[in-house]
PDB file of N, CA and C in Angstrom:
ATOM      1  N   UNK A   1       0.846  -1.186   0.000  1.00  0.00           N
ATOM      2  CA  UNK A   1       0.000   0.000   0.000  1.00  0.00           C
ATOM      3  C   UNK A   1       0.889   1.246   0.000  1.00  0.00           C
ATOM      4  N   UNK A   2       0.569   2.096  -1.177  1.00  0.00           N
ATOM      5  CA  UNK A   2       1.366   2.971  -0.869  1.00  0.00           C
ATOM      6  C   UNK A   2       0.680   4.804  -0.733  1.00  0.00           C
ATOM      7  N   UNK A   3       1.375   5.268   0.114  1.00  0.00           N
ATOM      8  CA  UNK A   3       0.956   6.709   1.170  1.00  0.00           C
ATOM      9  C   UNK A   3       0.635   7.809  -0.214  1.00  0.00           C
ATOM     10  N   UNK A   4      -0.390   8.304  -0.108  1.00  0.00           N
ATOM     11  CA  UNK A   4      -0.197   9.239  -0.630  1.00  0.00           C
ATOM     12  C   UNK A   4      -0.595  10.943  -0.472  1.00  0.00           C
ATOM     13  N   UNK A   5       0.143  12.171  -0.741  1.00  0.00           N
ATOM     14  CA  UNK A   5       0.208  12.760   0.021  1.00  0.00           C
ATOM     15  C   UNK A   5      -1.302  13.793  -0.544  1.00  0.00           C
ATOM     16  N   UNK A   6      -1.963  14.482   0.882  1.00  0.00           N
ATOM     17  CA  UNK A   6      -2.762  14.922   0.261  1.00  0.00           C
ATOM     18  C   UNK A   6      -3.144  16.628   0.274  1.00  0.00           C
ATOM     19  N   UNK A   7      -3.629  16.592  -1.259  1.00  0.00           N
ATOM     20  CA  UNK A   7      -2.459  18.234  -1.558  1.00  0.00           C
ATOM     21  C   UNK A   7      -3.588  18.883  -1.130  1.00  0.00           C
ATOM     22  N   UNK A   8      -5.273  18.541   0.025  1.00  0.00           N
ATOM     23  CA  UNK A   8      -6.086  19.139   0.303  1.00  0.00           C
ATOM     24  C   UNK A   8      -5.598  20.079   1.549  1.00  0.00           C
ATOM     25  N   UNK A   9      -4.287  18.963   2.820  1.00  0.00           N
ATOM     26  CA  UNK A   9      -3.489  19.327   3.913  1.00  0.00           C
ATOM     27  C   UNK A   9      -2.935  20.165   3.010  1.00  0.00           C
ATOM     28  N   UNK A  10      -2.127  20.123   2.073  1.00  0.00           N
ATOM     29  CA  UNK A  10      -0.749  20.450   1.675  1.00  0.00           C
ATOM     30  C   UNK A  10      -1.617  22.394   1.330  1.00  0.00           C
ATOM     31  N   UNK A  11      -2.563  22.274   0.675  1.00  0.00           N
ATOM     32  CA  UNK A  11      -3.086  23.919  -0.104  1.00  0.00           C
ATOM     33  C   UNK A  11      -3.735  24.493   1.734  1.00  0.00           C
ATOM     34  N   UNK A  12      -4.060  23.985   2.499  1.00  0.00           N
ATOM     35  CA  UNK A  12      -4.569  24.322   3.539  1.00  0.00           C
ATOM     36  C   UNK A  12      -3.137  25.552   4.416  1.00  0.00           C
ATOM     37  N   UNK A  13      -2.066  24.471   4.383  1.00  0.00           N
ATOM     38  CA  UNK A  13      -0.519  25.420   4.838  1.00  0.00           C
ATOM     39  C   UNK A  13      -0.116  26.400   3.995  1.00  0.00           C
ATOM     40  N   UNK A  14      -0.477  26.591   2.513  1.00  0.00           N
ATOM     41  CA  UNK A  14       0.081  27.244   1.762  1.00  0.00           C
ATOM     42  C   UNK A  14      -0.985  28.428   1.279  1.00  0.00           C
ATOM     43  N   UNK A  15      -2.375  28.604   1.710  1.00  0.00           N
ATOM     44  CA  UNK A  15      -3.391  29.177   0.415  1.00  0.00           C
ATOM     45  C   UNK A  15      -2.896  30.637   1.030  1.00  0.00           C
ATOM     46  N   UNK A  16      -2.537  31.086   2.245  1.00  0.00           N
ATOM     47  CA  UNK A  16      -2.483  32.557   2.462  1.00  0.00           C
ATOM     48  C   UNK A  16      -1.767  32.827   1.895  1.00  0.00           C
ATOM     49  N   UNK A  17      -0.350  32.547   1.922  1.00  0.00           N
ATOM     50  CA  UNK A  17       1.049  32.549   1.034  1.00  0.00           C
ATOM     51  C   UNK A  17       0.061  33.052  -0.529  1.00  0.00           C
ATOM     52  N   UNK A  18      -0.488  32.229  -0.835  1.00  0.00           N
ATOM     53  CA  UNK A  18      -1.005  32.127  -2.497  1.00  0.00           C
ATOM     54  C   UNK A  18      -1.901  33.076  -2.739  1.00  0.00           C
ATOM     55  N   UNK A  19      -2.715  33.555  -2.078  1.00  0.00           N
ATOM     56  CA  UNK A  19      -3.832  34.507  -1.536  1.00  0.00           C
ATOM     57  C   UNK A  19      -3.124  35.650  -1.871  1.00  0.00           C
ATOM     58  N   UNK A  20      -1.677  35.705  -1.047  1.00  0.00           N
ATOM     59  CA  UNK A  20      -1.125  36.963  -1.224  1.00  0.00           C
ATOM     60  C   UNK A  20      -0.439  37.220  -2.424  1.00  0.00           C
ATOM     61  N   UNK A  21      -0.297  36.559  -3.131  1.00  0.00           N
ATOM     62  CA  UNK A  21       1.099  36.381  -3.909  1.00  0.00           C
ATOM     63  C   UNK A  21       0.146  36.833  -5.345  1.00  0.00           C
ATOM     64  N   UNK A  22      -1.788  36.508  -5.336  1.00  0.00           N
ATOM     65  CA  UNK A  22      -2.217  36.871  -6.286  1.00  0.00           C
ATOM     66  C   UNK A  22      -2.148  38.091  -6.492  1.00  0.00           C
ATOM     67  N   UNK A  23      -2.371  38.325  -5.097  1.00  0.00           N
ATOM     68  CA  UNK A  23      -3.413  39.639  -4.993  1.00  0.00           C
ATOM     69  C   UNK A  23      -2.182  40.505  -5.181  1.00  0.00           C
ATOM     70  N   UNK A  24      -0.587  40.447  -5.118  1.00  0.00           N
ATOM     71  CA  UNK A  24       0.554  41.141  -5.349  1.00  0.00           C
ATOM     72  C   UNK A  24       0.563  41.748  -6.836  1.00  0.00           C
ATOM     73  N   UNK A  25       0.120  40.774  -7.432  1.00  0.00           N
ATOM     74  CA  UNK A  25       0.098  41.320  -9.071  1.00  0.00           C
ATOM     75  C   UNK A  25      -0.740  41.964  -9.302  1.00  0.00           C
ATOM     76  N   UNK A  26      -2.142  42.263  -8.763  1.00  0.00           N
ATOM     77  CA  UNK A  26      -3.200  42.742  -8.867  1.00  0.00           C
ATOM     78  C   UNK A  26      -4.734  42.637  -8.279  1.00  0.00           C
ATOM     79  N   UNK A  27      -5.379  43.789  -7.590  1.00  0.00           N
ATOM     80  CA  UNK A  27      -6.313  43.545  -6.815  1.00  0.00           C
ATOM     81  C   UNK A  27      -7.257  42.758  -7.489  1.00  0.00           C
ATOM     82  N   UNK A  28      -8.007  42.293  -6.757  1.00  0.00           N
ATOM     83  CA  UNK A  28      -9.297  41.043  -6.949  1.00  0.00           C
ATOM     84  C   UNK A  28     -10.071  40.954  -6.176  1.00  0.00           C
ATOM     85  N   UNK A  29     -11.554  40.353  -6.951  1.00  0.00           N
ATOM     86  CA  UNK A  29     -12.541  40.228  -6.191  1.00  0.00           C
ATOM     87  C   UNK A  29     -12.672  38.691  -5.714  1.00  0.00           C
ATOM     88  N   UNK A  30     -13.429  37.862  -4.624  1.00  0.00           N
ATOM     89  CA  UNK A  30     -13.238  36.749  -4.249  1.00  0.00           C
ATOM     90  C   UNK A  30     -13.064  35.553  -5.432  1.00  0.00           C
ATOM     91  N   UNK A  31     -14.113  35.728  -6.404  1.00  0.00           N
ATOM     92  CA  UNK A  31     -14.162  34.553  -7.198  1.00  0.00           C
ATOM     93  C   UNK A  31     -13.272  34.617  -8.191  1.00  0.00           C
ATOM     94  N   UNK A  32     -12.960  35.919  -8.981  1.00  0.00           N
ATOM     95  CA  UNK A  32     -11.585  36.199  -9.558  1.00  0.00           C
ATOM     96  C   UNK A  32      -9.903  35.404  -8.303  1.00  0.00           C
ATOM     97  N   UNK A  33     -10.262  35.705  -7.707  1.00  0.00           N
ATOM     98  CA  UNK A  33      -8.952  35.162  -6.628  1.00  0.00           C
ATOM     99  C   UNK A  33      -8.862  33.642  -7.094  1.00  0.00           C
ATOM    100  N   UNK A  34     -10.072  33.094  -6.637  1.00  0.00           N
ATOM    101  CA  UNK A  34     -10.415  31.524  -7.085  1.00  0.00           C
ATOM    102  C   UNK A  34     -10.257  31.467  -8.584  1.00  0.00           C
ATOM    103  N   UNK A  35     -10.570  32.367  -9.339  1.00  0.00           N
ATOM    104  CA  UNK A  35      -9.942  31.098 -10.925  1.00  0.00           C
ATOM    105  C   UNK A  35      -8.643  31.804 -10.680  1.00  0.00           C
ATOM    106  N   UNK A  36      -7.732  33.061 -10.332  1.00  0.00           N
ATOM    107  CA  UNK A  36      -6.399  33.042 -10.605  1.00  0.00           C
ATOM    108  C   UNK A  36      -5.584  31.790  -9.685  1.00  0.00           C
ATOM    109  N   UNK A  37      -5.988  31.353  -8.894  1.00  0.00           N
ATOM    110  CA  UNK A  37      -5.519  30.463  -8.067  1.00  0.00           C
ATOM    111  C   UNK A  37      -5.561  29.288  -8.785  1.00  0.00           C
ATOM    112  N   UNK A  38      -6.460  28.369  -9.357  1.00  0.00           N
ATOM    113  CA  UNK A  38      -7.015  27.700 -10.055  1.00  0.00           C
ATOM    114  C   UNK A  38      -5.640  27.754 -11.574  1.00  0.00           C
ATOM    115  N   UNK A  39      -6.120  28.654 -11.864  1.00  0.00           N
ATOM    116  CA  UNK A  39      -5.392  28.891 -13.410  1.00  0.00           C
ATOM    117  C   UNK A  39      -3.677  28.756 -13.064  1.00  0.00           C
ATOM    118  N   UNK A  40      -3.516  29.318 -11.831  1.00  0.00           N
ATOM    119  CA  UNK A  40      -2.179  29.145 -11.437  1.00  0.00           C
ATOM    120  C   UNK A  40      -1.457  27.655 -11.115  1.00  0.00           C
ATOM    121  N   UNK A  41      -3.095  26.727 -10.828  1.00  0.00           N
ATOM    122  CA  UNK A  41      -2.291  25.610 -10.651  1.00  0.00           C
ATOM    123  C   UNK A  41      -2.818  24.553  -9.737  1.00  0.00           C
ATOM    124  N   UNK A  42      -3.069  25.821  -9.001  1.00  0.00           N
ATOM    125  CA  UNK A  42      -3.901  25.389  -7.203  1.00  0.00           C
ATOM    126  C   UNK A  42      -5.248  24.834  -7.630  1.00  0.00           C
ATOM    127  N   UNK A  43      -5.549  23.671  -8.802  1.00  0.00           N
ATOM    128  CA  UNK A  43      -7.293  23.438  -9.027  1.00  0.00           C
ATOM    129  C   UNK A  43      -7.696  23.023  -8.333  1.00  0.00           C
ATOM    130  N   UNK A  44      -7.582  22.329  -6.843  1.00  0.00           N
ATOM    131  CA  UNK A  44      -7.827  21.852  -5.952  1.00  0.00           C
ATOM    132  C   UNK A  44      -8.544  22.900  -4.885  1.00  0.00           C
ATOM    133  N   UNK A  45      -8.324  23.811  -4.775  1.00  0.00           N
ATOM    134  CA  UNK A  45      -8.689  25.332  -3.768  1.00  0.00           C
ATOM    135  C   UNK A  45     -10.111  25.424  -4.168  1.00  0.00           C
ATOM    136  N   UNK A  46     -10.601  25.450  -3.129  1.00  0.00           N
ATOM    137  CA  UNK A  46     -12.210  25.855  -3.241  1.00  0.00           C
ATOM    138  C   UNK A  46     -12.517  27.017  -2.971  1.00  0.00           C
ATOM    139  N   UNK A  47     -13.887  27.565  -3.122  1.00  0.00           N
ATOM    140  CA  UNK A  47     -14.178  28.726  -3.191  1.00  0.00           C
ATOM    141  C   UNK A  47     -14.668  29.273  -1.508  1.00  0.00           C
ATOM    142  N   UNK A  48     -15.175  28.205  -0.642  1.00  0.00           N
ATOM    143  CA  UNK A  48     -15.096  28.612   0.544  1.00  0.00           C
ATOM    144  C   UNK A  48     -13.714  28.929   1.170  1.00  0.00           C
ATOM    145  N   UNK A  49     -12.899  28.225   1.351  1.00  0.00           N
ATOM    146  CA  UNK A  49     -11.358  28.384   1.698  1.00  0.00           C
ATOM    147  C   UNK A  49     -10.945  29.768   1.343  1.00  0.00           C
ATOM    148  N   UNK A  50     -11.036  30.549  -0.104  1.00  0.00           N
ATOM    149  CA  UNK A  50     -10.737  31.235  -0.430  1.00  0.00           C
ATOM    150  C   UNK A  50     -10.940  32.804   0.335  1.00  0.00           C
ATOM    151  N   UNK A  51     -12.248  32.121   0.297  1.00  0.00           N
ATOM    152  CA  UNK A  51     -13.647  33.623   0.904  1.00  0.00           C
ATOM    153  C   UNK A  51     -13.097  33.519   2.025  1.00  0.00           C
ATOM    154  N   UNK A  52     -13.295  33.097   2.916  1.00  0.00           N
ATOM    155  CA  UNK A  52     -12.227  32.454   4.512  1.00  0.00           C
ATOM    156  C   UNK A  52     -11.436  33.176   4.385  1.00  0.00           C
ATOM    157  N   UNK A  53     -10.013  32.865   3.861  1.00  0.00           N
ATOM    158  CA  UNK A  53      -8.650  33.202   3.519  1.00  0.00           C
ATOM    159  C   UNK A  53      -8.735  34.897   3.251  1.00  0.00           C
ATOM    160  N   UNK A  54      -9.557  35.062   2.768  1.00  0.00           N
ATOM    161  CA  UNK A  54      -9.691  36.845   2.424  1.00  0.00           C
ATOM    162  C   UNK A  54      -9.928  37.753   3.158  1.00  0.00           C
ATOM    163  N   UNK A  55     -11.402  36.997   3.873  1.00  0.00           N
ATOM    164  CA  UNK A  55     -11.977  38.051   5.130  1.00  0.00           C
ATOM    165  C   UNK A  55     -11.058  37.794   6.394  1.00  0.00           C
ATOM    166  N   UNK A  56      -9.947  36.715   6.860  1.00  0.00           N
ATOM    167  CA  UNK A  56      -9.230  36.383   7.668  1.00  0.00           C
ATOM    168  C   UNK A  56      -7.820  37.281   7.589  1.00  0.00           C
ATOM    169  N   UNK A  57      -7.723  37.874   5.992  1.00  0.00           N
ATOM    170  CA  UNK A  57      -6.178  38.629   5.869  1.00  0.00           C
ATOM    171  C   UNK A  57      -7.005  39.917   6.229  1.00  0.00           C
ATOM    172  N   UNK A  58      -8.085  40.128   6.007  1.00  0.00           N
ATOM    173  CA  UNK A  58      -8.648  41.872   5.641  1.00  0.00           C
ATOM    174  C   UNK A  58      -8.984  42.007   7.069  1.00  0.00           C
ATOM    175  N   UNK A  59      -9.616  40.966   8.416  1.00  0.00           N
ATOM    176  CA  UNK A  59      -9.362  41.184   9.448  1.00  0.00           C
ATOM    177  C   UNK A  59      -8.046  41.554   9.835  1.00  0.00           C
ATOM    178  N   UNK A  60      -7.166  40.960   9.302  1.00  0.00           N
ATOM    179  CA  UNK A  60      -5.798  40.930  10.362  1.00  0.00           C
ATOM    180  C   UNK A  60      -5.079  42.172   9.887  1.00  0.00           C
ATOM    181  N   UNK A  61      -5.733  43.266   8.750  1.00  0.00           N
ATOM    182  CA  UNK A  61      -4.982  44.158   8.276  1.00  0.00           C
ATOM    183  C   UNK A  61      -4.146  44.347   7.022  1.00  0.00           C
ATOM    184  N   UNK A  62      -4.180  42.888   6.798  1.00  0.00           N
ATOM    185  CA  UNK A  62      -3.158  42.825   5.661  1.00  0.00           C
ATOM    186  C   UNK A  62      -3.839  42.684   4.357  1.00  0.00           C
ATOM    187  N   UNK A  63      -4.913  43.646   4.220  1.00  0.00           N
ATOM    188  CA  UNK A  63      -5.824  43.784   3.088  1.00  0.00           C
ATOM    189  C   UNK A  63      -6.439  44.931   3.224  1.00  0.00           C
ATOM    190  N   UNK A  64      -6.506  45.405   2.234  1.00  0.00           N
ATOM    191  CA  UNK A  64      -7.658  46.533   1.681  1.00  0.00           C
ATOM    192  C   UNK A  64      -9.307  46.136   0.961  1.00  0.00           C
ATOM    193  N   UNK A  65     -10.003  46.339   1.493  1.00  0.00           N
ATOM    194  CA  UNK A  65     -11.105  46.259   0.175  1.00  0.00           C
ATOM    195  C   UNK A  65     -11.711  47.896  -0.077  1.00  0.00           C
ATOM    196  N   UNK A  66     -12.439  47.328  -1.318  1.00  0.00           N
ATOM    197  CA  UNK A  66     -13.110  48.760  -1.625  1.00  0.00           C
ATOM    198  C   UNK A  66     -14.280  47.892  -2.819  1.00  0.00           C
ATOM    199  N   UNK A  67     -15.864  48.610  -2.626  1.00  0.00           N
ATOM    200  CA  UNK A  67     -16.713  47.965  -3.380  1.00  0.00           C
ATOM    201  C   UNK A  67     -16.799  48.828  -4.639  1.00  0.00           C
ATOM    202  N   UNK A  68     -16.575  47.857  -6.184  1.00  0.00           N
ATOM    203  CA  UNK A  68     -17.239  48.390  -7.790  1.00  0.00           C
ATOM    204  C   UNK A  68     -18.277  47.714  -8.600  1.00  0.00           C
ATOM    205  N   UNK A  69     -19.234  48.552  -9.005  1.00  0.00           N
ATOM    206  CA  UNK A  69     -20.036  47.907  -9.022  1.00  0.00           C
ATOM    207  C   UNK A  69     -20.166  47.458 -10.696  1.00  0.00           C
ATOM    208  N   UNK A  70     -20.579  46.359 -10.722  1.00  0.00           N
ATOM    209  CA  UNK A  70     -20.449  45.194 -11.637  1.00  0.00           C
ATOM    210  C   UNK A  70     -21.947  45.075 -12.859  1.00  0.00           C
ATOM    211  N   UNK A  71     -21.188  45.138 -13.676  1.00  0.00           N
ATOM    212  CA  UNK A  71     -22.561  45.280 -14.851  1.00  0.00           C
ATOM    213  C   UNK A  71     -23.015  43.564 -15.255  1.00  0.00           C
ATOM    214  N   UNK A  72     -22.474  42.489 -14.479  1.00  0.00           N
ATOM    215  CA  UNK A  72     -22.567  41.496 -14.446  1.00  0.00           C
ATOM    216  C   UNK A  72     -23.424  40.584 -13.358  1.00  0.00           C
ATOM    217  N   UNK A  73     -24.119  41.681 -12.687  1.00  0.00           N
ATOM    218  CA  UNK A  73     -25.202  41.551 -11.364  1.00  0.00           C
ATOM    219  C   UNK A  73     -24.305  42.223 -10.048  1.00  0.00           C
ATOM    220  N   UNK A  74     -24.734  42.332  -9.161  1.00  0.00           N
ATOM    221  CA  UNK A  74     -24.265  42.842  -8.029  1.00  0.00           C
ATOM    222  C   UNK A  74     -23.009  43.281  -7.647  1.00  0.00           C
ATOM    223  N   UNK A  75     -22.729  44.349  -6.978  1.00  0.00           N
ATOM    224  CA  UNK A  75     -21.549  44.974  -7.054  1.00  0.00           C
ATOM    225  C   UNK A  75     -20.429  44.243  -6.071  1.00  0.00           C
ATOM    226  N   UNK A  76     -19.107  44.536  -6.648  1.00  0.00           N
ATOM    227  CA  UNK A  76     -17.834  43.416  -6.255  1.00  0.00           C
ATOM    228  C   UNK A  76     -17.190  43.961  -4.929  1.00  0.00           C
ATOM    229  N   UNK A  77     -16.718  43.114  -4.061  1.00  0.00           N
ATOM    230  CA  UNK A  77     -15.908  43.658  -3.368  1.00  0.00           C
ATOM    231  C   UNK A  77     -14.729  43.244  -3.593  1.00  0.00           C
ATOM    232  N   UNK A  78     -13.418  43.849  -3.866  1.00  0.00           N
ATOM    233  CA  UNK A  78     -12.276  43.796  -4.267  1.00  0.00           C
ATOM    234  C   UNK A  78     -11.031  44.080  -2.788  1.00  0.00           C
ATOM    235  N   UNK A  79      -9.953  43.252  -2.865  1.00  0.00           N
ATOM    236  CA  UNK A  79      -9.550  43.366  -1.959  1.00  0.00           C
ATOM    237  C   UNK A  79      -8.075  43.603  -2.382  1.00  0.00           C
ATOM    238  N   UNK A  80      -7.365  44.151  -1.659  1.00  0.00           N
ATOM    239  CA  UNK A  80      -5.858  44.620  -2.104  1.00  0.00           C
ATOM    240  C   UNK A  80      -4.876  44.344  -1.031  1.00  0.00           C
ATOM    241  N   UNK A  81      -3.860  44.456  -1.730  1.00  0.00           N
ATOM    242  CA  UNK A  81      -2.323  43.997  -0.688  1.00  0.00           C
ATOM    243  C   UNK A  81      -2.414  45.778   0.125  1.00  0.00           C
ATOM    244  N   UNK A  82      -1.857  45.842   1.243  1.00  0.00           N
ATOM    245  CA  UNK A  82      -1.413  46.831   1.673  1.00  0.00           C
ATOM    246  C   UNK A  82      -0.104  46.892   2.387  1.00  0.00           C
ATOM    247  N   UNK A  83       0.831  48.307   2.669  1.00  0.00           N
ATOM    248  CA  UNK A  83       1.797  47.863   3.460  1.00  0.00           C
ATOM    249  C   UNK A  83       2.079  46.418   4.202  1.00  0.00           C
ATOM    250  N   UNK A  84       1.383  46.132   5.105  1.00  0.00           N
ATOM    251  CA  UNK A  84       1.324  44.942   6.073  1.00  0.00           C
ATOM    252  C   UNK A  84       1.250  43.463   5.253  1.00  0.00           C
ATOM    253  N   UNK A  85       0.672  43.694   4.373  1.00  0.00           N
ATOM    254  CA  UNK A  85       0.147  42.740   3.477  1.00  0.00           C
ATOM    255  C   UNK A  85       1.224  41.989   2.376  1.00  0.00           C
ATOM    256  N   UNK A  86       1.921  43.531   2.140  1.00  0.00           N
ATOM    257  CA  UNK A  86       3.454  43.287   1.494  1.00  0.00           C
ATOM    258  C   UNK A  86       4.243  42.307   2.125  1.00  0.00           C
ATOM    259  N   UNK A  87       4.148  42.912   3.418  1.00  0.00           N
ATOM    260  CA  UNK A  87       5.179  42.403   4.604  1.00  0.00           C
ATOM    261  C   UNK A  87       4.997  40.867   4.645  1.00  0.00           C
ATOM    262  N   UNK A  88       3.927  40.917   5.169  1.00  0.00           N
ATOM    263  CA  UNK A  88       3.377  39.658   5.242  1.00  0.00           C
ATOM    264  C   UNK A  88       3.803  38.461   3.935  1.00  0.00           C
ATOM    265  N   UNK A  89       3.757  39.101   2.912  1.00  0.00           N
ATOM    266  CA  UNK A  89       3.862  38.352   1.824  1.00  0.00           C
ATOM    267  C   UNK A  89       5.363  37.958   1.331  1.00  0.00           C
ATOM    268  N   UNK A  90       6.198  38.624   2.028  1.00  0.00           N
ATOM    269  CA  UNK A  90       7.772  38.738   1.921  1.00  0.00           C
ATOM    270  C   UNK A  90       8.202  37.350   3.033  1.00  0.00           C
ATOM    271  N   UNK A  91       8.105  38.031   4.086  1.00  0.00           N
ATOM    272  CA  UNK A  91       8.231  37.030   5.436  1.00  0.00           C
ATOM    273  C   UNK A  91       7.344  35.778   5.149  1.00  0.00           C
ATOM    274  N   UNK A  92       6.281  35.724   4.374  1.00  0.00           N
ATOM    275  CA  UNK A  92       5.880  34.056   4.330  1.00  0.00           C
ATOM    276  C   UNK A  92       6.145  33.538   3.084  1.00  0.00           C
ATOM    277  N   UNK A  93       7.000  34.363   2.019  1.00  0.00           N
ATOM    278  CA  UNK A  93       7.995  33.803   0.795  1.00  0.00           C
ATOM    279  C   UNK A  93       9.028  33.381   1.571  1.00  0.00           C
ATOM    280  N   UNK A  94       9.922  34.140   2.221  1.00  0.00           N
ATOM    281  CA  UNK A  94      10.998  33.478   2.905  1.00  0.00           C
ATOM    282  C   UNK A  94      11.128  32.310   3.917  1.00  0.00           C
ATOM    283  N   UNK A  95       9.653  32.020   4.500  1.00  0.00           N
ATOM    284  CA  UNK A  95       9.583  30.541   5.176  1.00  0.00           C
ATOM    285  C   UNK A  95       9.112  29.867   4.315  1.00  0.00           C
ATOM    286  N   UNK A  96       8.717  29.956   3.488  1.00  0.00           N
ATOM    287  CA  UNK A  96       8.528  28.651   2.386  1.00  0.00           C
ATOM    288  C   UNK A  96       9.502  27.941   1.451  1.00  0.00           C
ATOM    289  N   UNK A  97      10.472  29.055   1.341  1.00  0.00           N
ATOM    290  CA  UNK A  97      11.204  29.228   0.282  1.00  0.00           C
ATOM    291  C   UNK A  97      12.555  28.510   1.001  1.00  0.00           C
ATOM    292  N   UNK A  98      12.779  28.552   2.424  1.00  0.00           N
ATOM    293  CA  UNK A  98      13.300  27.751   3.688  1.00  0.00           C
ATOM    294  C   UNK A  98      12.556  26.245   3.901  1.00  0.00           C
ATOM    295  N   UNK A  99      11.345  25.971   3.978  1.00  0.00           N
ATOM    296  CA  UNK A  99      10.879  25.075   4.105  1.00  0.00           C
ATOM    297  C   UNK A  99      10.971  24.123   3.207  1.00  0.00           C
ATOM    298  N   UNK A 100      10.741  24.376   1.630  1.00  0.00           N
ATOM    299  CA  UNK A 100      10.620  23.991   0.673  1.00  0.00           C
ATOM    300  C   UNK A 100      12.354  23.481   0.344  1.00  0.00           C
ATOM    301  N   UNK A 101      13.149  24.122   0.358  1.00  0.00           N
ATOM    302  CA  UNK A 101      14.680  23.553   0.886  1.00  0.00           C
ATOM    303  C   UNK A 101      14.881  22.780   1.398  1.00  0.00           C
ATOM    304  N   UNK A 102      14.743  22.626   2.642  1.00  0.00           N
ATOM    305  CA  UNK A 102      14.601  21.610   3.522  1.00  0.00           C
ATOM    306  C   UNK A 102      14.356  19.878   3.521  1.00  0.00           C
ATOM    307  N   UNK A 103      12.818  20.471   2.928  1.00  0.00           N
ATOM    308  CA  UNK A 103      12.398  19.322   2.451  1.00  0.00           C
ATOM    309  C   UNK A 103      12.815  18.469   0.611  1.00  0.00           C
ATOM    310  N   UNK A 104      13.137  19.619  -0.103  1.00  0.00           N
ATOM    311  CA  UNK A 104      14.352  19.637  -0.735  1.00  0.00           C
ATOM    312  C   UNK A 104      15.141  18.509  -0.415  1.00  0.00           C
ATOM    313  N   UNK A 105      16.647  18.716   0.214  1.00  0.00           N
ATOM    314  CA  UNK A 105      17.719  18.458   0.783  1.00  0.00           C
ATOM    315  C   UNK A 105      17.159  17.124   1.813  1.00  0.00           C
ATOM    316  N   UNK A 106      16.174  16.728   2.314  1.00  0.00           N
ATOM    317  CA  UNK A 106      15.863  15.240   2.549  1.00  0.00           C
ATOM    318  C   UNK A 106      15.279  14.349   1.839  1.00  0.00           C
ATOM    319  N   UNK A 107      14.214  14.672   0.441  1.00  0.00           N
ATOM    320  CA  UNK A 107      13.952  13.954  -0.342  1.00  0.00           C
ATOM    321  C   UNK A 107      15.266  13.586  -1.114  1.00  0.00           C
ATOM    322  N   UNK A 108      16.381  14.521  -1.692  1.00  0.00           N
ATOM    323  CA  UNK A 108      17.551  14.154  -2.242  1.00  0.00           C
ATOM    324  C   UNK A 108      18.459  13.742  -1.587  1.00  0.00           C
ATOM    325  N   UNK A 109      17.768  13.779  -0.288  1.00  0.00           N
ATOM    326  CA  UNK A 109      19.358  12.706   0.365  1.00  0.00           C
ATOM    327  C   UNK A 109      18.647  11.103   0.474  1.00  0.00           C
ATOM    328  N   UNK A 110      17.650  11.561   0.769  1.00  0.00           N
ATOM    329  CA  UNK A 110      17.016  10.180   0.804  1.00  0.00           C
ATOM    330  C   UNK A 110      17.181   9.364  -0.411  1.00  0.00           C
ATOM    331  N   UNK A 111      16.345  10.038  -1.713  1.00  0.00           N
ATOM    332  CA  UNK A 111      16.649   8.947  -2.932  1.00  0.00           C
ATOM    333  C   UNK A 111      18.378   9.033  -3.195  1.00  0.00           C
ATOM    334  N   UNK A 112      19.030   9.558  -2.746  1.00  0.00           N
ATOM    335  CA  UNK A 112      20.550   9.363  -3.140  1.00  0.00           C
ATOM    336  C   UNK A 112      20.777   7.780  -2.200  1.00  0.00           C
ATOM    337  N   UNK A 113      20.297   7.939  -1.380  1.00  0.00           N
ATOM    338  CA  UNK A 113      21.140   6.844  -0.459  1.00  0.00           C
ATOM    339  C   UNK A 113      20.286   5.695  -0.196  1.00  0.00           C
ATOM    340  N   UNK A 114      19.001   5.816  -1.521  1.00  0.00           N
ATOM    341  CA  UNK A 114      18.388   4.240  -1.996  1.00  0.00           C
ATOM    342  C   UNK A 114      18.629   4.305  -3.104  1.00  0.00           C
ATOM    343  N   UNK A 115      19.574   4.951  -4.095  1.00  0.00           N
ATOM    344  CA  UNK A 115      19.193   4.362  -5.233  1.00  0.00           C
ATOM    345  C   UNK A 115      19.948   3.331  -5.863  1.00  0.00           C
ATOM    346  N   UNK A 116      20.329   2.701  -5.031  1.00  0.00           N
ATOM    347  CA  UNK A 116      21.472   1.570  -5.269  1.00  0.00           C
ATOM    348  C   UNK A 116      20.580   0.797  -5.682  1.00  0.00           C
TER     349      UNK A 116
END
């Protein structure tokens, strides 16, 4: 039987990181967030998680919103990186970018020293 890993845990540790990293290139409204996330890769990310993930950064400060209104039914709320948000998005590139190393440097030591 073999383990396999599941990338539902795996997007759960990573979606703020990703959250931010959209919204760096350009502000967005929730469901726009969800297909750039999606299109980026992440097809697994749902649209509750997302909505979560948004109103959880815009509590903590590290978001802006502002409402436009939408000729496509009801008007959008759009949310943006701000100072803090930057920050935020720097400092949780650099623990991933550490983490992701890490784990790096034991998968390649590991298959080095089975692949006999």
């Amino acid at each position: 039987m073999q383990a396999q890993v599941d990338t539902t845990q795996l997007l759960k540790g990573v979606l703020e990181l990703a959250v931010l990293a959209v919204l760096a290139e350009r502000d967005g409204y929730g469901y726009e967030v969800v297909r750039r996330l999606r299109e980026g890769g992440l097809t697994e990310v749902g649209d509750a998680s997302v909505y979560g993930t948004l109103r959880r950064l815009y509590r903590s400060g590290a978001l802006t919103s502002y409402v436009e209104p939408s000729t496509e039914g009801p008007h959008r709320k759009y949310y943006g990186l701000n100072d803090r948000g930057r920050a935020a998005l720097r400092e949780s590139a650099r623990t991933w970018a550490a983490f992701t190393t890490s784990v790096d440097q034991l998968l390649n030591g590991r298959s080095a020293k089975h692949a006999d």
